[in-house]
C-alpha atoms as a PDB file:
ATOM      1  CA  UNK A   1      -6.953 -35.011   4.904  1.00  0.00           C
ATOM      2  CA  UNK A   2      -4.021 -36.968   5.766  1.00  0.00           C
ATOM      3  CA  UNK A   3      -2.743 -38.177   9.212  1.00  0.00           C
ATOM      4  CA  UNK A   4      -0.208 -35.162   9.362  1.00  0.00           C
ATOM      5  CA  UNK A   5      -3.041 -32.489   8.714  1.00  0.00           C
ATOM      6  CA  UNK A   6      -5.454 -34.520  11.348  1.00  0.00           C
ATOM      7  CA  UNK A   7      -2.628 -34.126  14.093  1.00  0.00           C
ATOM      8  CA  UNK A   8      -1.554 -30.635  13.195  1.00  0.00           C
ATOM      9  CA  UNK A   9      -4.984 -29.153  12.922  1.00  0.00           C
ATOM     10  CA  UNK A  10      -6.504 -31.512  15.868  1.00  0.00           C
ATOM     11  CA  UNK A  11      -7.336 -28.713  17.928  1.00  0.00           C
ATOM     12  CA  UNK A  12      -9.618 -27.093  15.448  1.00  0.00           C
ATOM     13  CA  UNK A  13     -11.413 -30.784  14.444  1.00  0.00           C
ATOM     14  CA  UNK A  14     -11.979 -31.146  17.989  1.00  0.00           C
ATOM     15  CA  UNK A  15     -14.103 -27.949  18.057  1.00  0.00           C
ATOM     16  CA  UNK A  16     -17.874 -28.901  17.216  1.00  0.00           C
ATOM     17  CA  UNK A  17     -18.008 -25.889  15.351  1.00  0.00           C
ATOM     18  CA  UNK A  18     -15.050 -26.659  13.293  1.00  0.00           C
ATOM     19  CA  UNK A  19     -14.725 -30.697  12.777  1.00  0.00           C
ATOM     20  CA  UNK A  20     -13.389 -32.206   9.760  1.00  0.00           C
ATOM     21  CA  UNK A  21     -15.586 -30.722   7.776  1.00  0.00           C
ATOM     22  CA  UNK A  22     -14.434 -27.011   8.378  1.00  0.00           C
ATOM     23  CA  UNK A  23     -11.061 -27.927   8.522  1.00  0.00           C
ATOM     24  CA  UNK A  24     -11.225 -29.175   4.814  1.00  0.00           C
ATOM     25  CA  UNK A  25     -13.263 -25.539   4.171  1.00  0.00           C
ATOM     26  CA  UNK A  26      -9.885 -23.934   5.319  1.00  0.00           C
ATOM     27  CA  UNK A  27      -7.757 -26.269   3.505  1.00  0.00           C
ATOM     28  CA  UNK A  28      -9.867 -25.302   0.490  1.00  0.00           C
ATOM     29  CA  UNK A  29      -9.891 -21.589   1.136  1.00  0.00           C
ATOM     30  CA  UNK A  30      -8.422 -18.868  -0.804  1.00  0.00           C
ATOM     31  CA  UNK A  31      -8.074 -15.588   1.269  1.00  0.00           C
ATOM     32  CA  UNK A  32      -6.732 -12.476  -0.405  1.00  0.00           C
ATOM     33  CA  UNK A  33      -4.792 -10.261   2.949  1.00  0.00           C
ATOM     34  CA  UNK A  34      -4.168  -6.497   1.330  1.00  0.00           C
ATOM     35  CA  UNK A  35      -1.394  -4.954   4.052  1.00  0.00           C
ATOM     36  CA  UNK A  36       1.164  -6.784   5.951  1.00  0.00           C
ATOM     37  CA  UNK A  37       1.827  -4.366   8.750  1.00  0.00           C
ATOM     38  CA  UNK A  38       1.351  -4.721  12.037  1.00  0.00           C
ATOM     39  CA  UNK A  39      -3.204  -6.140  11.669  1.00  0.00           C
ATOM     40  CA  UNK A  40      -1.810  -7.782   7.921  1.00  0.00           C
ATOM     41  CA  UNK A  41       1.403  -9.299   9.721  1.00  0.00           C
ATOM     42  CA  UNK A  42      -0.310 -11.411  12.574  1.00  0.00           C
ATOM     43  CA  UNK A  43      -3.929 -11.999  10.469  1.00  0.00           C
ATOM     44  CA  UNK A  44      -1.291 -14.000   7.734  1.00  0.00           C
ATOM     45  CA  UNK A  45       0.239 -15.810  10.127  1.00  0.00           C
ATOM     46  CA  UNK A  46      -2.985 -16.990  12.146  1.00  0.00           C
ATOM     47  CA  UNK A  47      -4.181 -17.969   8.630  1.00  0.00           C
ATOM     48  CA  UNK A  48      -1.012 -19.775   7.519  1.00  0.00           C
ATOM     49  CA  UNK A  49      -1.561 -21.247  10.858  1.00  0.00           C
ATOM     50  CA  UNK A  50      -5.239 -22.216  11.087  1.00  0.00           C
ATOM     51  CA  UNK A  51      -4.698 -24.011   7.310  1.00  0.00           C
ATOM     52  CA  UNK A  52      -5.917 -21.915   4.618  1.00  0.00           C
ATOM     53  CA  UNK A  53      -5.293 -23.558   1.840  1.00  0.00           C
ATOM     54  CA  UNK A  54      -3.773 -20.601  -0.321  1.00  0.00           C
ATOM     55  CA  UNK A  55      -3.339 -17.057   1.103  1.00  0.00           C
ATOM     56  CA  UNK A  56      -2.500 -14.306  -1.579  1.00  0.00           C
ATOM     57  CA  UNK A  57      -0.539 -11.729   0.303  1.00  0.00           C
ATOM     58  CA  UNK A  58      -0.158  -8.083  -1.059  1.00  0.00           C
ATOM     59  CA  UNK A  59       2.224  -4.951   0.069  1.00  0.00           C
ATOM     60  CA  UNK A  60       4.412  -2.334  -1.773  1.00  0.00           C
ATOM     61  CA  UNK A  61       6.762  -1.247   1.114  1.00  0.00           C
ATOM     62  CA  UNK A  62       9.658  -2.604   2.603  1.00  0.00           C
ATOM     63  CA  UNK A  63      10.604  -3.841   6.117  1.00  0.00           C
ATOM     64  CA  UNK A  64      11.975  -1.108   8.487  1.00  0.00           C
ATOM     65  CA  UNK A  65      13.481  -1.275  12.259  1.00  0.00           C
ATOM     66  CA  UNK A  66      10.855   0.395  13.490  1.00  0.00           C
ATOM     67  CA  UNK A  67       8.389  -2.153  12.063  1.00  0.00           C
ATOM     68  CA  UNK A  68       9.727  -5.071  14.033  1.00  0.00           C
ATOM     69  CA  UNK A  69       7.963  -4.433  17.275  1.00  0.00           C
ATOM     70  CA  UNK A  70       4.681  -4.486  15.685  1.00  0.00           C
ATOM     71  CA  UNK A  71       5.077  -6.859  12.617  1.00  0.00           C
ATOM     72  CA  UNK A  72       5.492  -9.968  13.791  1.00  0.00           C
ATOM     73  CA  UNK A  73       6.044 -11.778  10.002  1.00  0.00           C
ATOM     74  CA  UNK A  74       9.149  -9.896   9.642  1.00  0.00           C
ATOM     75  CA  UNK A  75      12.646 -10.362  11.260  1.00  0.00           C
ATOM     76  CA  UNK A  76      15.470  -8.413  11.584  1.00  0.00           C
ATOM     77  CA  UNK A  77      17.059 -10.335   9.034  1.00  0.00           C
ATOM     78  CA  UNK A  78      14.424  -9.169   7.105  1.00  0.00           C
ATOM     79  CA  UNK A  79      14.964  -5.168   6.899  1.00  0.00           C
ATOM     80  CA  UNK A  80      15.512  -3.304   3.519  1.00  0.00           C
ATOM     81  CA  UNK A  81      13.512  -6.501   1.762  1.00  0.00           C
ATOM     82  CA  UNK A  82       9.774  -6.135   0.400  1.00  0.00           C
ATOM     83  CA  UNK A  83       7.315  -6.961   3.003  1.00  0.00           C
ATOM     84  CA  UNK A  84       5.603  -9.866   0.948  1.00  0.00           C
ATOM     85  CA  UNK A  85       8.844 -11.651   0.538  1.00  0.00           C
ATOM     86  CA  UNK A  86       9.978 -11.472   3.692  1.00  0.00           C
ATOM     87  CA  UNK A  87       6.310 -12.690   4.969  1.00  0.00           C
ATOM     88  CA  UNK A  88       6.057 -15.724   2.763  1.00  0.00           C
ATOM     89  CA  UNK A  89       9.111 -16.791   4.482  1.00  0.00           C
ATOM     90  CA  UNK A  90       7.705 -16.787   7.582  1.00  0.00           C
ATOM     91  CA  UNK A  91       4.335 -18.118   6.566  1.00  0.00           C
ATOM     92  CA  UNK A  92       6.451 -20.927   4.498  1.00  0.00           C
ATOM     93  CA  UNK A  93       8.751 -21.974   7.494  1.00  0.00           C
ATOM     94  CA  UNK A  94       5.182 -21.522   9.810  1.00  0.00           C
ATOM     95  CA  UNK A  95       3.419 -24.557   7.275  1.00  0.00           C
ATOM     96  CA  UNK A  96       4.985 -25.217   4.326  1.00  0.00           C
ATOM     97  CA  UNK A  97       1.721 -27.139   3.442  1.00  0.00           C
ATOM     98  CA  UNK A  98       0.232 -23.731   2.538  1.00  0.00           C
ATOM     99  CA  UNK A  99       0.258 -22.100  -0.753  1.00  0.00           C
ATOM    100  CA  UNK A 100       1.162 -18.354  -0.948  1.00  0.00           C
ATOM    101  CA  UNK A 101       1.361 -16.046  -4.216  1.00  0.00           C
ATOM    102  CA  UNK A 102       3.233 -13.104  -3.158  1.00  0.00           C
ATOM    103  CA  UNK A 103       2.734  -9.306  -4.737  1.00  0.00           C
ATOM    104  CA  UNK A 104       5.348  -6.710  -3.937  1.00  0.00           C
ATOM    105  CA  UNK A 105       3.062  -3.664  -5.710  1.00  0.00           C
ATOM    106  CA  UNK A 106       0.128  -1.438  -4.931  1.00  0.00           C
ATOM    107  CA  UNK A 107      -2.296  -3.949  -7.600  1.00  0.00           C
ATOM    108  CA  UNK A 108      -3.935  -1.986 -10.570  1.00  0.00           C
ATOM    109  CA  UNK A 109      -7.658  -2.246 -10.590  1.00  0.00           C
ATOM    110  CA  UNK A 110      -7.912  -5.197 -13.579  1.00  0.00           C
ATOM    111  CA  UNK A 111      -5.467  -7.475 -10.778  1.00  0.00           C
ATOM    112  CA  UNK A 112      -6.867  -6.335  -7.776  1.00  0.00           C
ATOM    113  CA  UNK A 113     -10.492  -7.732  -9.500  1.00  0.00           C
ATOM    114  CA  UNK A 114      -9.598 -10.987 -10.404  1.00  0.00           C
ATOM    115  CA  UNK A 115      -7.913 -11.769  -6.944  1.00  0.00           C
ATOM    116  CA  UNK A 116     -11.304 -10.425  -5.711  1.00  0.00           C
ATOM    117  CA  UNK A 117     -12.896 -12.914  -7.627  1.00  0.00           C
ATOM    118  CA  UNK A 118     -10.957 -15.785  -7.023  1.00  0.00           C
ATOM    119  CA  UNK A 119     -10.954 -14.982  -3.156  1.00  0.00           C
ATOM    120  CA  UNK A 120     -13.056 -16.920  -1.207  1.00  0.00           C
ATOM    121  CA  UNK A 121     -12.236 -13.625   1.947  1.00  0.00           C
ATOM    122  CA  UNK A 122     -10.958 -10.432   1.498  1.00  0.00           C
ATOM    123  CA  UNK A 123      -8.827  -9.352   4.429  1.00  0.00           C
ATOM    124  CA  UNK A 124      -8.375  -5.564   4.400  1.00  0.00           C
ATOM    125  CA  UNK A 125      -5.140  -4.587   6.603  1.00  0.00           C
ATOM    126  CA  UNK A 126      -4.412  -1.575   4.366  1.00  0.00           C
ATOM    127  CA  UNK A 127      -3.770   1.834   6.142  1.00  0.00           C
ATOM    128  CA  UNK A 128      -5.622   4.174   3.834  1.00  0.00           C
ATOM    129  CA  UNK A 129      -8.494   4.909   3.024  1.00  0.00           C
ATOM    130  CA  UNK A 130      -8.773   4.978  -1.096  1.00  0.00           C
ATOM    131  CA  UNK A 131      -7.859   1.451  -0.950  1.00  0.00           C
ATOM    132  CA  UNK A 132     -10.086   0.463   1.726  1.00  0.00           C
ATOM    133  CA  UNK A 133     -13.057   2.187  -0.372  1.00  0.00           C
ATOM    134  CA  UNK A 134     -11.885   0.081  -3.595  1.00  0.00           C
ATOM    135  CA  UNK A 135     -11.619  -2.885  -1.850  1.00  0.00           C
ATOM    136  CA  UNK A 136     -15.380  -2.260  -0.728  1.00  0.00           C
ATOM    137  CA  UNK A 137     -16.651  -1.405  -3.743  1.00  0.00           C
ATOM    138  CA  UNK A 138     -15.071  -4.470  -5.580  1.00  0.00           C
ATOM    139  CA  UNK A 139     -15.983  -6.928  -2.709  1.00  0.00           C
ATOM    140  CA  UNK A 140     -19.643  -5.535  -2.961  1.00  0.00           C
ATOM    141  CA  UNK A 141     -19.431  -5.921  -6.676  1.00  0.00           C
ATOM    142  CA  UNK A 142     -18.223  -9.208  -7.056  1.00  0.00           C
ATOM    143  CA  UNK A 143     -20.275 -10.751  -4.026  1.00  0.00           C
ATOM    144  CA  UNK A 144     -17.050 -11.228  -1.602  1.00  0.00           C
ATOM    145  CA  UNK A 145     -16.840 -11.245   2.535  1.00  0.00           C
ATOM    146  CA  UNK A 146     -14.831  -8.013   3.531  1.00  0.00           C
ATOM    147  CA  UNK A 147     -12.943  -8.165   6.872  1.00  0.00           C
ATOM    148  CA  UNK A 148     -11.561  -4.730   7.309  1.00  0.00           C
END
């Protein structure tokens, strides 16, 4: 960890449960977030935030007006773009240090396996339930914490 990272992410070192040694965990991480509503919106943000290493950030709908009071990624400025696009601006201008792999689709089940499998976290912020069974099943398959 460089100077810059110690500074920015002093606040978490400080924490006995966090130190340096969880901080670098974070900087390691990989953490796949499935939604980017108005749970997916903020949980990508605190992430991007907090130092996770590389978040991989997947939606298939666009940004509306009337998901601006709720979806805190997206900006006005934003509407009538894909949700992921518009989020990995945010989370870019939030810590550029961060790397992000965007997916503007609903992911077929061979993709939706292997980011599985390279997640270290699954972060379920979907809002149905077919996916939220699938990711389930493929989390429990492939050994992966589900937050949902």
């Amino acid at each position: 960890m460089d100077d810059k990272q110690l500074l920015r992410y002093s606040r978490h070192i400080l924490l006995p449960q966090v130190g340096v040694d969880g901080q670098q965990k974070l900087l390691d991480a990989r953490v796949l977030v499935i939604g980017l509503g108005g749970l997916g919106s903020p949980v990508a943000m605190y992430l991007a935030a907090s130092g996770v290493g590389h978040l991989v950030i997947v939606d298939h709908d666009r940004v509306e007006l009337s998901n601006l009071q709720r979806q805190i990624a997206h900006t006005t400025n934003a509407i009538g773009t894909d949700k992921p696009a518009s989020a990995k601006q945010t989370l870019q201008a939030l810590n550029p240090a961060v790397q992000i792999t965007a997916f503007n689709k609903i992911l077929d089940a061979d993709e939706l396996a292997e980011q599985i499998r390279l997640a270290n976290v699954v972060v379920d912020a979907s809002d149905n339930f077919a996916t939220r069974f699938g990711l389930n099943r493929l989390c429990v398959e492939w050994k992966k914490p589900l937050v949902s």
